[in-house]
C-alpha atoms as a PDB file:
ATOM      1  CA  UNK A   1      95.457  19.583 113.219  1.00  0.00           C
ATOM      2  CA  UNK A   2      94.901  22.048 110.671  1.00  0.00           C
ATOM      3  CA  UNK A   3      90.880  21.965 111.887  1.00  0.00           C
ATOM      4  CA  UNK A   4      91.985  22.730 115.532  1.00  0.00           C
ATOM      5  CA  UNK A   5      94.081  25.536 114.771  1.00  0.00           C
ATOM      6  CA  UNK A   6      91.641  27.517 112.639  1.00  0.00           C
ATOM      7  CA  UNK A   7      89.107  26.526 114.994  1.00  0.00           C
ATOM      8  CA  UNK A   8      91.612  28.655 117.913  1.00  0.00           C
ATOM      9  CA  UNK A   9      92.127  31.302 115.379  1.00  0.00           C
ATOM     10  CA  UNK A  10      88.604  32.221 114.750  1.00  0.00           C
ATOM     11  CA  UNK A  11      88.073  31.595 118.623  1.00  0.00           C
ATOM     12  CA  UNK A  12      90.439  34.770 118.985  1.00  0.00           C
ATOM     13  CA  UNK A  13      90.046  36.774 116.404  1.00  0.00           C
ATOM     14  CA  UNK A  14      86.153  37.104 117.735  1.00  0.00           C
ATOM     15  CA  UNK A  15      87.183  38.018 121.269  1.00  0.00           C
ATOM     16  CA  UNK A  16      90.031  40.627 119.903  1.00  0.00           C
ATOM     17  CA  UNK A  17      86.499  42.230 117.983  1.00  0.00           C
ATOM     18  CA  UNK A  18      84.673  41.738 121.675  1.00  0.00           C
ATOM     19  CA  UNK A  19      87.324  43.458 123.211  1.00  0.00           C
ATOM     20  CA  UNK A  20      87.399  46.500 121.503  1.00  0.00           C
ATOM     21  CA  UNK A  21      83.833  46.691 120.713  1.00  0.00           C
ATOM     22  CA  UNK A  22      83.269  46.362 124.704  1.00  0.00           C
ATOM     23  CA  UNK A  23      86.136  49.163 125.154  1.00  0.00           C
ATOM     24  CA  UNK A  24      84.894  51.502 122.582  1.00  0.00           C
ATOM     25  CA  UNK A  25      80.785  50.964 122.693  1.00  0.00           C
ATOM     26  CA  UNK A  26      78.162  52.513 120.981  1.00  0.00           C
ATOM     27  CA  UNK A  27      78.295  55.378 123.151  1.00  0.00           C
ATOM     28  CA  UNK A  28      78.248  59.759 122.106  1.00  0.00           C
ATOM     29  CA  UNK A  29      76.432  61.625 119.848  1.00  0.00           C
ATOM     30  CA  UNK A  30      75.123  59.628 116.980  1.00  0.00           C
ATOM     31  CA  UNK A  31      76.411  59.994 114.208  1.00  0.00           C
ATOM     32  CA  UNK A  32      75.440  62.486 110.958  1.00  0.00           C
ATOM     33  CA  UNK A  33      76.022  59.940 108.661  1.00  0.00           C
ATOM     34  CA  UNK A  34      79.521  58.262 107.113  1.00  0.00           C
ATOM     35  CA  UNK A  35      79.286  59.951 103.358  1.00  0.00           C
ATOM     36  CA  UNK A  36      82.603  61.370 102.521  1.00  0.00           C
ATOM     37  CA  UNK A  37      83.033  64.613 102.418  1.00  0.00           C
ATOM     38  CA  UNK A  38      83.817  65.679  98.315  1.00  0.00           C
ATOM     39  CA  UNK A  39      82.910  67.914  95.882  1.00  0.00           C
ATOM     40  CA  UNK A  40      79.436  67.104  95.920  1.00  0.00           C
ATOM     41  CA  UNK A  41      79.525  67.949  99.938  1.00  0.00           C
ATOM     42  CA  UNK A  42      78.105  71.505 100.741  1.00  0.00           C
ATOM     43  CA  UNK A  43      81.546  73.261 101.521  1.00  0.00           C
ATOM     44  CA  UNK A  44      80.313  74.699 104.818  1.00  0.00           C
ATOM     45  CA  UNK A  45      80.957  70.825 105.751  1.00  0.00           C
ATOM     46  CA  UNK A  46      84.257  70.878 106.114  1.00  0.00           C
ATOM     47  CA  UNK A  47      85.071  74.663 106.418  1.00  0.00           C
ATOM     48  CA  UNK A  48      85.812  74.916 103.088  1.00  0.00           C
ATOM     49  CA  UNK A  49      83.951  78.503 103.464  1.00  0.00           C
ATOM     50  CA  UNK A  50      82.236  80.303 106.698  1.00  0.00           C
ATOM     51  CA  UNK A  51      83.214  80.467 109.887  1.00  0.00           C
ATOM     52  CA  UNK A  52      86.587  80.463 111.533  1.00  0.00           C
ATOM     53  CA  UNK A  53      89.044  80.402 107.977  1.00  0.00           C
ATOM     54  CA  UNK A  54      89.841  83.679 108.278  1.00  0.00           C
ATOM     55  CA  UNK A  55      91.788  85.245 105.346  1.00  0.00           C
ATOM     56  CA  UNK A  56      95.453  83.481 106.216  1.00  0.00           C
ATOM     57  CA  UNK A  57      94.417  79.877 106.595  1.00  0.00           C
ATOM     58  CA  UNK A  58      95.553  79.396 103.044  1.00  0.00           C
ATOM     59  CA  UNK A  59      95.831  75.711 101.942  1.00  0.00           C
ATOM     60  CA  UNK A  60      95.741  77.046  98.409  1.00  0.00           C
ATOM     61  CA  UNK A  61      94.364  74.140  95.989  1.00  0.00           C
ATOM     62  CA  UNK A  62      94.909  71.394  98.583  1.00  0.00           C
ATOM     63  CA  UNK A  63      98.164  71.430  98.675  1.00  0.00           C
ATOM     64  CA  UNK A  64      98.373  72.204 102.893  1.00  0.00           C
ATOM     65  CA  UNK A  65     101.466  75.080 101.937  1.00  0.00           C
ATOM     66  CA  UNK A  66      98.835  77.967 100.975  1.00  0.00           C
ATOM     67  CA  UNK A  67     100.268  78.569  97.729  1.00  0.00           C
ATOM     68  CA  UNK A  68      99.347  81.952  95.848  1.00  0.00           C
ATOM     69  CA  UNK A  69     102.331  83.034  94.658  1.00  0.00           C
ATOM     70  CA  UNK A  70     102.672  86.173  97.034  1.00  0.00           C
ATOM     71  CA  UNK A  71     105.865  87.580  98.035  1.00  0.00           C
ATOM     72  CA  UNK A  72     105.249  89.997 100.673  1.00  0.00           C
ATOM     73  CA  UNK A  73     108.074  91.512 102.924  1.00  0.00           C
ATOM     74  CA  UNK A  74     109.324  87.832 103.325  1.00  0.00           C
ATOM     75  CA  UNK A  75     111.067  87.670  99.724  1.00  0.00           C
ATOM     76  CA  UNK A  76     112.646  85.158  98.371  1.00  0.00           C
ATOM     77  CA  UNK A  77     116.638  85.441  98.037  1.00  0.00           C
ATOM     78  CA  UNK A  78     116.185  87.568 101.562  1.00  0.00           C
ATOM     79  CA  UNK A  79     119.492  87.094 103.835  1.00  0.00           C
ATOM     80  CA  UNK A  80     118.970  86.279 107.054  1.00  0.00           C
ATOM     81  CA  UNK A  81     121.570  88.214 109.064  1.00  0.00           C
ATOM     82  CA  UNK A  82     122.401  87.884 112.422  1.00  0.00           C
ATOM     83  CA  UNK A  83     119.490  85.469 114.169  1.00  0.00           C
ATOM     84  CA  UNK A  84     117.662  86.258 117.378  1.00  0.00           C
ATOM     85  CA  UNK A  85     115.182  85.124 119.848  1.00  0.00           C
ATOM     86  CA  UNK A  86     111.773  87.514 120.238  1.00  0.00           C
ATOM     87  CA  UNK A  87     109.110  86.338 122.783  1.00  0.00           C
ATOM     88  CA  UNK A  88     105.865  85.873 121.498  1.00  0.00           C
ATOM     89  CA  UNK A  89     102.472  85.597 123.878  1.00  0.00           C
ATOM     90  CA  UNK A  90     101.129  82.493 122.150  1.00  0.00           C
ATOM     91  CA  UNK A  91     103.933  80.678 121.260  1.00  0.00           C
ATOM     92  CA  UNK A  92     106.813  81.475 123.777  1.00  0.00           C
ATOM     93  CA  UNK A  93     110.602  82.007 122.232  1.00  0.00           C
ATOM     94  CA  UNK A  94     110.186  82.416 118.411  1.00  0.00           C
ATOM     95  CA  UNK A  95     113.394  82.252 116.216  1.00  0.00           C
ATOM     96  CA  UNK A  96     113.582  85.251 113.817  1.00  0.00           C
ATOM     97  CA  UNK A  97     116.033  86.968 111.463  1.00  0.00           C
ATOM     98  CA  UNK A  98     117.635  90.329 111.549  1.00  0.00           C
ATOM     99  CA  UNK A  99     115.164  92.140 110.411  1.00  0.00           C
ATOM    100  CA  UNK A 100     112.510  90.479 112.930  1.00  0.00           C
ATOM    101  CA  UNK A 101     110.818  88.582 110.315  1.00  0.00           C
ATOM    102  CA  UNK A 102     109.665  84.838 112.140  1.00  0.00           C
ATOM    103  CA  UNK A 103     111.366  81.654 110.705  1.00  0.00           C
ATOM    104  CA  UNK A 104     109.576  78.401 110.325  1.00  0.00           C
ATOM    105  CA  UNK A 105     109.552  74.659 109.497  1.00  0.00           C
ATOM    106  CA  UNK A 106     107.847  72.363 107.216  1.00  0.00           C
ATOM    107  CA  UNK A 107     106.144  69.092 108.625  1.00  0.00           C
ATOM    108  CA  UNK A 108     106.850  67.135 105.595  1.00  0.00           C
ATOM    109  CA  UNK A 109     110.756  68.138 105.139  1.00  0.00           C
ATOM    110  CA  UNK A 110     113.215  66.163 107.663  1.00  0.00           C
ATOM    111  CA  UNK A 111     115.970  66.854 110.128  1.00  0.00           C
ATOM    112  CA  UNK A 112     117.929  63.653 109.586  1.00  0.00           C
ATOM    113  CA  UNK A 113     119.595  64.023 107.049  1.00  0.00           C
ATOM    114  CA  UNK A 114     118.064  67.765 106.099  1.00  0.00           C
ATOM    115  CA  UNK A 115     116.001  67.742 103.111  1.00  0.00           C
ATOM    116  CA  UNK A 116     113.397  70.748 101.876  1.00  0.00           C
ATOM    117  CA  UNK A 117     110.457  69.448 100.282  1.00  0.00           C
ATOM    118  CA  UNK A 118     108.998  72.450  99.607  1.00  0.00           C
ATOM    119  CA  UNK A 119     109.474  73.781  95.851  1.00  0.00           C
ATOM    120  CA  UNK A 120     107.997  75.384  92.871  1.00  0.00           C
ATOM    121  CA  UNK A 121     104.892  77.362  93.937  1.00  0.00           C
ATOM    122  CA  UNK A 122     105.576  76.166  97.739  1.00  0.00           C
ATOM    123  CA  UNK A 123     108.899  77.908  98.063  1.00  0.00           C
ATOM    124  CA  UNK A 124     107.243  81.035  96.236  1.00  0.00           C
ATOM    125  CA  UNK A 125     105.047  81.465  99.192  1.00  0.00           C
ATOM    126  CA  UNK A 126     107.239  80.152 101.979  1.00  0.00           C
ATOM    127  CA  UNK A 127     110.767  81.418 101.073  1.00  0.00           C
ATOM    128  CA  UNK A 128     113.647  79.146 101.756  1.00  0.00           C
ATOM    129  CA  UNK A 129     116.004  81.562 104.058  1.00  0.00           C
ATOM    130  CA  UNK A 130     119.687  81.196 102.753  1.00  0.00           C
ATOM    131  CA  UNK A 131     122.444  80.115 104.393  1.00  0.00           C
ATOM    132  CA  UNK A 132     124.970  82.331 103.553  1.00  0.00           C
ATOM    133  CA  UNK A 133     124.998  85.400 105.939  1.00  0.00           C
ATOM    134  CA  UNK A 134     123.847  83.662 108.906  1.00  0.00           C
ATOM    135  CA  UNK A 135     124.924  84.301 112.175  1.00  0.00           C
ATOM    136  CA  UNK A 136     124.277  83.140 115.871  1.00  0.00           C
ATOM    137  CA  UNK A 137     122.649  86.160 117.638  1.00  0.00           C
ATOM    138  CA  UNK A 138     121.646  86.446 121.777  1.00  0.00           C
ATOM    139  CA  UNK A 139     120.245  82.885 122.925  1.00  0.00           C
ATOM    140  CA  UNK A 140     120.997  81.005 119.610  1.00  0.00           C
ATOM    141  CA  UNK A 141     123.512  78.391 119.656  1.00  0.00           C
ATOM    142  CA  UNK A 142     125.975  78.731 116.656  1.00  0.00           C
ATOM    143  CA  UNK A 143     126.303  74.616 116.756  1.00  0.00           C
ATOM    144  CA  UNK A 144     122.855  74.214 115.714  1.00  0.00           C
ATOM    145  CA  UNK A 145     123.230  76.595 112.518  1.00  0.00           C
ATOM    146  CA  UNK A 146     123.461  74.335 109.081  1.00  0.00           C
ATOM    147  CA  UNK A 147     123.340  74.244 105.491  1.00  0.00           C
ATOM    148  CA  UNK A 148     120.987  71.933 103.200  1.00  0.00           C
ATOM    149  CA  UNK A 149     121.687  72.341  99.309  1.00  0.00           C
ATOM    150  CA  UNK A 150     117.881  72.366  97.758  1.00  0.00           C
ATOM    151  CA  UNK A 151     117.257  71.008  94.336  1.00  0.00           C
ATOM    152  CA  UNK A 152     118.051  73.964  92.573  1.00  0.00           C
ATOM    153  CA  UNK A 153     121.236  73.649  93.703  1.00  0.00           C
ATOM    154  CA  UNK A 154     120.860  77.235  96.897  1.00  0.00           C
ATOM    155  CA  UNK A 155     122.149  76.148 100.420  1.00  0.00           C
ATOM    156  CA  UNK A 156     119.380  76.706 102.722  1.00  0.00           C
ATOM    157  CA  UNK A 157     119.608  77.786 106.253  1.00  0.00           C
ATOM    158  CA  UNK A 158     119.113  74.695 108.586  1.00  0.00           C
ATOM    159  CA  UNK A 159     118.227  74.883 112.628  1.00  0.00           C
ATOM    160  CA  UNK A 160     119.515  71.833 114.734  1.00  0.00           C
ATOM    161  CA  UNK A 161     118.900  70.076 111.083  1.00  0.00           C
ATOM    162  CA  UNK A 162     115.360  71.502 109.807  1.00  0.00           C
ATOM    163  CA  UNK A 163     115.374  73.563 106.690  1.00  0.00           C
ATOM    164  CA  UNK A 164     114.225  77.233 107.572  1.00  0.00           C
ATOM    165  CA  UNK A 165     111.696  79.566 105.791  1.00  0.00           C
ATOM    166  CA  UNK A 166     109.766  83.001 105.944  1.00  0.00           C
ATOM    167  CA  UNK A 167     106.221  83.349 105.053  1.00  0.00           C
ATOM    168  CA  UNK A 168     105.479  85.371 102.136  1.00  0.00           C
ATOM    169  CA  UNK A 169     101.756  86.605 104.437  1.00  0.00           C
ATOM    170  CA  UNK A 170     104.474  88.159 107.420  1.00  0.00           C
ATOM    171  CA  UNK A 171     104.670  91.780 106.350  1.00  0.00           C
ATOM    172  CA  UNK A 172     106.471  93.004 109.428  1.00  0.00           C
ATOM    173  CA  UNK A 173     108.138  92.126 112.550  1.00  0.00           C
ATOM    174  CA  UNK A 174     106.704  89.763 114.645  1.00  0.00           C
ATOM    175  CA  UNK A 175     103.887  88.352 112.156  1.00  0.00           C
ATOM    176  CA  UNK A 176     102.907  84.859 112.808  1.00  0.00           C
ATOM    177  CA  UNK A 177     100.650  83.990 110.027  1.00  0.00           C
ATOM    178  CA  UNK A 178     101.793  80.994 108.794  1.00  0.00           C
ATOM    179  CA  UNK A 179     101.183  79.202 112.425  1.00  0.00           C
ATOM    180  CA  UNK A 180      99.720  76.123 111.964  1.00  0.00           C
ATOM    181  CA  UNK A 181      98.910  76.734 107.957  1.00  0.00           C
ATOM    182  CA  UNK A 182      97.792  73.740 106.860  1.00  0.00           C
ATOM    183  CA  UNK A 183      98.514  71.791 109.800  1.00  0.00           C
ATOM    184  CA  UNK A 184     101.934  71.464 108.470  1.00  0.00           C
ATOM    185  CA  UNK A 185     104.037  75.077 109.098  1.00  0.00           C
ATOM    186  CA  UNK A 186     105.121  75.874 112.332  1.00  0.00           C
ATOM    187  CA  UNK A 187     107.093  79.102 114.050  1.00  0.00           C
ATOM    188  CA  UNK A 188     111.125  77.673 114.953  1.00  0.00           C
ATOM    189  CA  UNK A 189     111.765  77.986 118.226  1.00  0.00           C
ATOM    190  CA  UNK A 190     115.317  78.576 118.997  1.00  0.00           C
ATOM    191  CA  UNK A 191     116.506  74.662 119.510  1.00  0.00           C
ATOM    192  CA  UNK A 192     115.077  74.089 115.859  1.00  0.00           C
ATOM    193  CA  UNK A 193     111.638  72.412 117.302  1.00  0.00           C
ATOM    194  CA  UNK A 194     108.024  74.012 116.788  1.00  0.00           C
ATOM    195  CA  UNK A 195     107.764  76.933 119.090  1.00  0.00           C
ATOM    196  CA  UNK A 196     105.831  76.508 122.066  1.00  0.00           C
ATOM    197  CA  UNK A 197     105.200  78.071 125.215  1.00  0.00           C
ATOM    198  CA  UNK A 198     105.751  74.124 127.062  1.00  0.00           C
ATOM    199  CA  UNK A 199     106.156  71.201 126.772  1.00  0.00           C
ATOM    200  CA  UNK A 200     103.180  69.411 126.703  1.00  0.00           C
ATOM    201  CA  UNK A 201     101.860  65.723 126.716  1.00  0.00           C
ATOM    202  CA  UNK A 202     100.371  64.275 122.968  1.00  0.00           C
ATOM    203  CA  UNK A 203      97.158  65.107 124.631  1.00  0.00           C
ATOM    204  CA  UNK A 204      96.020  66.847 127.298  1.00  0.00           C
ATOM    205  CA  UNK A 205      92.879  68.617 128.773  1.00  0.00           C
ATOM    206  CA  UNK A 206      92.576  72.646 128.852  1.00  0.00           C
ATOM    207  CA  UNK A 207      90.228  74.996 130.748  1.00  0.00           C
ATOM    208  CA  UNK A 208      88.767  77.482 128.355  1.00  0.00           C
ATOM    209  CA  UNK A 209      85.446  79.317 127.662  1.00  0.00           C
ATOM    210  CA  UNK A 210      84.038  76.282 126.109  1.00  0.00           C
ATOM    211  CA  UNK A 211      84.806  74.571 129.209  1.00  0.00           C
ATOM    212  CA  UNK A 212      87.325  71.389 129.382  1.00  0.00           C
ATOM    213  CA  UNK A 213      88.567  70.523 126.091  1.00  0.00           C
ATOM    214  CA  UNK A 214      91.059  68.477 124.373  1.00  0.00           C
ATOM    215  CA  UNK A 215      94.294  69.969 122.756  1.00  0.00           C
ATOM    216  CA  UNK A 216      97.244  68.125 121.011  1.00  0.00           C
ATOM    217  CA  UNK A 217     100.863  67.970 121.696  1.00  0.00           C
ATOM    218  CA  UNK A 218     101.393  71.962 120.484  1.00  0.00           C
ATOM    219  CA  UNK A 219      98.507  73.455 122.498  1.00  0.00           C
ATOM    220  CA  UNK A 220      96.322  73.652 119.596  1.00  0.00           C
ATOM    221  CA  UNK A 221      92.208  72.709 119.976  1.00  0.00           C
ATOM    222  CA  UNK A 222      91.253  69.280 118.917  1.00  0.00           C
ATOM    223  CA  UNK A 223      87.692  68.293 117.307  1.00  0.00           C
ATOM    224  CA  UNK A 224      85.571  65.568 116.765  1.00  0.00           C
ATOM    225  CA  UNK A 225      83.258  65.737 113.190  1.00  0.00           C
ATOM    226  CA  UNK A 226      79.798  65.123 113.121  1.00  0.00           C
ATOM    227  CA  UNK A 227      79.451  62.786 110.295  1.00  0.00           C
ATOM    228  CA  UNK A 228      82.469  60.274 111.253  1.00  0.00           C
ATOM    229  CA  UNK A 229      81.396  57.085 112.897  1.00  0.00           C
ATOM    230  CA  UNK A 230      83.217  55.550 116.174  1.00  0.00           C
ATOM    231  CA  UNK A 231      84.736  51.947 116.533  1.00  0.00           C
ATOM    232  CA  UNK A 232      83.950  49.310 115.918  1.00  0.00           C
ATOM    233  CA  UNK A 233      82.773  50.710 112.325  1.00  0.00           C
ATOM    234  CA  UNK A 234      84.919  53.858 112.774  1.00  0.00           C
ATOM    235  CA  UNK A 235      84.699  55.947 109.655  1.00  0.00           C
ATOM    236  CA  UNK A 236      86.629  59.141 109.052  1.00  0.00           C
ATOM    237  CA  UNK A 237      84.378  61.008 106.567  1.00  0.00           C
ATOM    238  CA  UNK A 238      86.661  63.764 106.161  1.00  0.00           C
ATOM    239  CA  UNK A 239      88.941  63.003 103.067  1.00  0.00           C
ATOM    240  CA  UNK A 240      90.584  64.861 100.319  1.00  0.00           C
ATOM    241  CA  UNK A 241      90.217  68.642 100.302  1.00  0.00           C
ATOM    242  CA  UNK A 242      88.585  68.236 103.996  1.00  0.00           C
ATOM    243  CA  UNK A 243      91.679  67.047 105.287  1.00  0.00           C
ATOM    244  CA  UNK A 244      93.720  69.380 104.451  1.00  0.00           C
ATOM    245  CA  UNK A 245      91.312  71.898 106.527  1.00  0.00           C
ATOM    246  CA  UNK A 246      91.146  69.409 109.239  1.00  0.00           C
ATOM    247  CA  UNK A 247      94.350  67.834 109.554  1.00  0.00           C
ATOM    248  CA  UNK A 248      93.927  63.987 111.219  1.00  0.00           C
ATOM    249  CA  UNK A 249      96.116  64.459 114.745  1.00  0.00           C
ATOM    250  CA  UNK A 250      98.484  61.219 114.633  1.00  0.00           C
ATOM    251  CA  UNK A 251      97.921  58.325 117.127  1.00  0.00           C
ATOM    252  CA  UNK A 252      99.370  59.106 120.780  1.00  0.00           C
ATOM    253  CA  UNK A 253     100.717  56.835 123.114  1.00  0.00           C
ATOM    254  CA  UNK A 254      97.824  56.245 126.254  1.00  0.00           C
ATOM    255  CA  UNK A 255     100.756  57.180 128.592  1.00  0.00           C
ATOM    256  CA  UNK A 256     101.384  60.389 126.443  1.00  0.00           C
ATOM    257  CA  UNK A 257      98.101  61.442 127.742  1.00  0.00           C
ATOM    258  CA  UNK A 258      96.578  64.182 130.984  1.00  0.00           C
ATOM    259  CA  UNK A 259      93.364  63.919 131.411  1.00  0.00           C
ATOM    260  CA  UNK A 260      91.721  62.180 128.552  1.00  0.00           C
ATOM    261  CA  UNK A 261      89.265  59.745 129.632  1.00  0.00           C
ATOM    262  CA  UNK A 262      91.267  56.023 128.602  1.00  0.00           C
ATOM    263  CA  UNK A 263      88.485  54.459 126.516  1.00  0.00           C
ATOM    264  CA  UNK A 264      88.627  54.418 123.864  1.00  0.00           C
ATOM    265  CA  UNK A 265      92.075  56.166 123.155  1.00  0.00           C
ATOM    266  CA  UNK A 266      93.679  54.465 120.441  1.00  0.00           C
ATOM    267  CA  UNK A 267      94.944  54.637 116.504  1.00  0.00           C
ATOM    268  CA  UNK A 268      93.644  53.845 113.434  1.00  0.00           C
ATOM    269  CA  UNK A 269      94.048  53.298 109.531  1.00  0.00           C
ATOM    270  CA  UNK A 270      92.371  55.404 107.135  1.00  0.00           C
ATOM    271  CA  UNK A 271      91.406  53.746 104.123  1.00  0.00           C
ATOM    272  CA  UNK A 272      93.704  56.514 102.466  1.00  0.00           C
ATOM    273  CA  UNK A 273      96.761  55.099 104.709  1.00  0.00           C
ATOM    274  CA  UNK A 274      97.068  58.138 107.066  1.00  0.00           C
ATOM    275  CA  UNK A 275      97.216  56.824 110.782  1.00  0.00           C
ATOM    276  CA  UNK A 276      94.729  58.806 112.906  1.00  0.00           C
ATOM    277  CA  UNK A 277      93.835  59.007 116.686  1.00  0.00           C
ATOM    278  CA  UNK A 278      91.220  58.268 118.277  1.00  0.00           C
ATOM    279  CA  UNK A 279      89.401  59.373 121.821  1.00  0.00           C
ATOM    280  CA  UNK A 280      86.392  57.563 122.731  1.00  0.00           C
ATOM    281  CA  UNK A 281      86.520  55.958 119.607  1.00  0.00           C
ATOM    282  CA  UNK A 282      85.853  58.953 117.506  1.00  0.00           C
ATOM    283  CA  UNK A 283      87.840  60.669 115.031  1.00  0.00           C
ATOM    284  CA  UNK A 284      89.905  63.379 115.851  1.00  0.00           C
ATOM    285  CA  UNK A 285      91.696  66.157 114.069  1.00  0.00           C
ATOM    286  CA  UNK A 286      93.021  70.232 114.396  1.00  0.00           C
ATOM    287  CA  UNK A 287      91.605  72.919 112.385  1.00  0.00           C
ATOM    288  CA  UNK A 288      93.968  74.984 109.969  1.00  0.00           C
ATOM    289  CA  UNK A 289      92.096  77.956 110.774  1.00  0.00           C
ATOM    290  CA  UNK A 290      93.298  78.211 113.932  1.00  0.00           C
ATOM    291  CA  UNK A 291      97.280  79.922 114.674  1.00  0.00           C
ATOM    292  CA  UNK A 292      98.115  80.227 117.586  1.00  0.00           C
ATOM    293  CA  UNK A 293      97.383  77.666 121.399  1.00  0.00           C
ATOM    294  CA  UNK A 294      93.919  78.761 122.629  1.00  0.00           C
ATOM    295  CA  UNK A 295      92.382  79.613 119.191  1.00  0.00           C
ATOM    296  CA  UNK A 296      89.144  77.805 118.570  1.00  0.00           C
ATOM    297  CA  UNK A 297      87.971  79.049 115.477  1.00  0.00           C
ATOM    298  CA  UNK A 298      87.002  75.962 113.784  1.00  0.00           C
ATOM    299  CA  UNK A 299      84.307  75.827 117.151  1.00  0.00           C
ATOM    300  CA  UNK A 300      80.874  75.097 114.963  1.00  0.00           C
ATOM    301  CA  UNK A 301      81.764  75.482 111.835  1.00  0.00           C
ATOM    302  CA  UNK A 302      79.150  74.015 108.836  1.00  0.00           C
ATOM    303  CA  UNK A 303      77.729  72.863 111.900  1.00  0.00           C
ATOM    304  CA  UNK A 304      79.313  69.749 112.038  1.00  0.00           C
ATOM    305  CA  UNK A 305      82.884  70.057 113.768  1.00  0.00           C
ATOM    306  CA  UNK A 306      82.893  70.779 117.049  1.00  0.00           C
ATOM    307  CA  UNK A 307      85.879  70.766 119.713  1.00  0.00           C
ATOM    308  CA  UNK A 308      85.986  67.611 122.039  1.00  0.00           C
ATOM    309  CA  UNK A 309      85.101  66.896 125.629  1.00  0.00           C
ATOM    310  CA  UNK A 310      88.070  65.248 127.594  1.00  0.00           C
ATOM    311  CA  UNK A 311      85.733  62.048 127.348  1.00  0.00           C
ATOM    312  CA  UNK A 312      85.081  62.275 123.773  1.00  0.00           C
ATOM    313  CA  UNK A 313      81.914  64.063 123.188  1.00  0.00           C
ATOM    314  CA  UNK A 314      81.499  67.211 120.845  1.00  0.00           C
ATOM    315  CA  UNK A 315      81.397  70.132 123.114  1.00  0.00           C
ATOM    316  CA  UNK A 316      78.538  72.430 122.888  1.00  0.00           C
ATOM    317  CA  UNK A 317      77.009  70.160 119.979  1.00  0.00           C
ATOM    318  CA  UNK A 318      73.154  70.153 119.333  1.00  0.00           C
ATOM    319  CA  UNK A 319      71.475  67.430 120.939  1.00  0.00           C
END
C-alpha cells in the first residue's frame, strides 16, 4: 500500500511540473542572468542612480517612506481644518486640508482596526495630520472622519479607518510628491481609498507612446527586469535595496485581468516571502520613480527594466 501511494504521488507531482512548464514555456527574451541584485551590482541596475528617479522618489536608506528628516510646508503638529475635495488631472478627486495641502495613506498601516506604522524618522517626513480640528468640508462625508491614538500617545486623523498624513516634499497647494513613494504612499481620495481617476481591473492593458503596455490596479506602468528568469526556474533577481525601487506588484486574480494575454498569469513566492505576480511567467513589478498613472520613467533604466507587453515581453528591449 504504502508503495502504491507514493508511486501515485510522484505520478502527480510530475504532471503538476508538466503542466505549468507547458503553460509557462521557455518563451521571451532570454534572460540577463539570475545574480541578485546587491551591493556589488552596478547601481544603474536597479535604478539606484540615472534615469527616471528624479529628485522626489525618495526611499531614503531602504526604508520605502523617503526619510530625510525634512519638514517643508507640511509640518508636523499642522491642524487640518475644515477638509475638502480638489480635482487633480492624474489622479481624479484628491482629499486635502484647509490649507490645500494633499493627504495620504500608508500601505503598511491598516484600516481595521486603524493603526499608524509610521514613526520616528517616518513620521518626520510624512506628518501624521491630527485629529483634533477636523471638519467635513464640500463632498466629504463627516461619518468617515476618525481618530487613531499613535504610540506617542497624539490622536491621528483617520479617513473611512486609514490613518492620514502630509508629505513633508508638498510645499504648496496641490503638490503630489509623495505619489507612489516607495510603492507604498498614496494621495486619499475622498472615501479613504488611494485616489484614482477609475476603477480599474488588477491588471489591465493601456495605449501609450510605447505602444500597449501593462499597468496595475492604480494606473501605474508595470515592468519586467532583464536579469529575472521565467517559470519553471522563475527567479526574481531584484532583492533588498532593488526592491524597494521596484516594488514586486502582488499576485492578481486571472479574472481581475483586461487584456493580459492568460499564460502564464499567475503568483509566486520569493525566497524572501513576498508574494509576486507573474505575466508570461516573468517577474513583474512598478517603479517608485514614477507619481502619477501614465508616468513611465523607470522605461530603460540601467538598461535592464523595461515596461511589459500585454503578452509579457519587455517593450522596446534590445534584441
Amino acid at each position: 500500500m504504502n508503495t502504491s501511494w507514493r508511486s501515485a504521488s510522484l505520478v502527480a507531482t510530475a504532471a503538476a511540473v508538466l503542466a505549468l512548464t507547458t503553460a509557462c514555456g521557455q518563451g521571451g527574451t532570454p534572460s540577463a542572468g539570475s545574480q541578485n541584485v546587491g551591493a556589488t551590482a552596478p547601481a544603474g541596475g536597479f535604478g539606484g542612480a540615472g534615469a527616471g528617479t528624479g529628485t522626489q522618489t525618495g526611499t531614503g536608506a531602504g526604508n520605502g517612506y523617503g526619510a530625510d528628516g525634512q519638514q517643508g510646508a507640511a509640518g508636523a503638529g499642522k491642524a487640518a481644518g475644515r477638509l475638502a475635495v480638489s480635482s487633480n488631472a492624474a489622479l481624479g478627486k484628491v482629499l486635502t486640508d484647509s490649507a490645500g495641502m494633499t493627504l495620504y495613506r500608508f500601505d503598511q498601516d491598516t484600516a481595521e482596526p486603524p493603526k499608524s506604522n509610521c514613526d520616528g524618522d517616518c513620521a518626520k517626513t510624512w506628518p501624521p495630520v491630527p485629529a483634533n480640528d477636523a471638519t467635513a468640508g464640500a463632498g466629504v462625508d463627516k461619518a468617515l472622519l476618525g481618530e487613531v491614538t499613535r504610540s506617542d500617545g497624539t490622536k491621528q486623523l483617520t479617513i473611512a479607518g486609514w490613518p492620514a498624513y502630509r508629505y513633508a516634499k508638498d510645499t504648496k497647494a496641490g503638490d503630489t510628491a509623495g505619489q507612489g513613494v516607495g510603492g507604498k504612499w498614496y494621495a486619499l481620495a475622498p472615501n479613504g481609498k488611494k485616489a484614482s481617476l477609475a476603477s480599474l481591473p488588477g491588471l489591465s492593458v493601456k495605449k501609450t507612446d510605447l505602444g500597449d503596455i501593462v499597468v496595475d490596479k492604480n494606473g501605474m506602468t508595470v515592468y519586467r527586469f532583464l536579469k529575472d528568469k521565467a517559470w519553471p526556474k522563475s527567479v526574481s533577481a531584484c532583492t533588498g535595496a532593488c526592491l524597494e525601487k521596484w516594488p514586486a506588484v502582488a499576485p492578481v486574480p486571472a479574472n481581475d485581468t483586461k487584456g493580459v494575454a492568460k499564460k502564464g498569469l499567475m503568483g509566486f513566492t520569493r525566497p524572501d516571502g513576498v508574494k509576486q505576480m507573474t505575466v508570461n511567467c516573468w517577474p513583474i513589478y512598478t517603479f517608485s520613480g514614477d507619481k502619477v498613472p501614465g508616468d513611465i520613467n523607470g522605461q530603460g533604466v540601467g538598461g535592464t527594466w523595461y515596461a511589459v507587453s500585454p503578452d509579457g515581453k519587455p517593450v522596446g528591449a534590445p534584441k
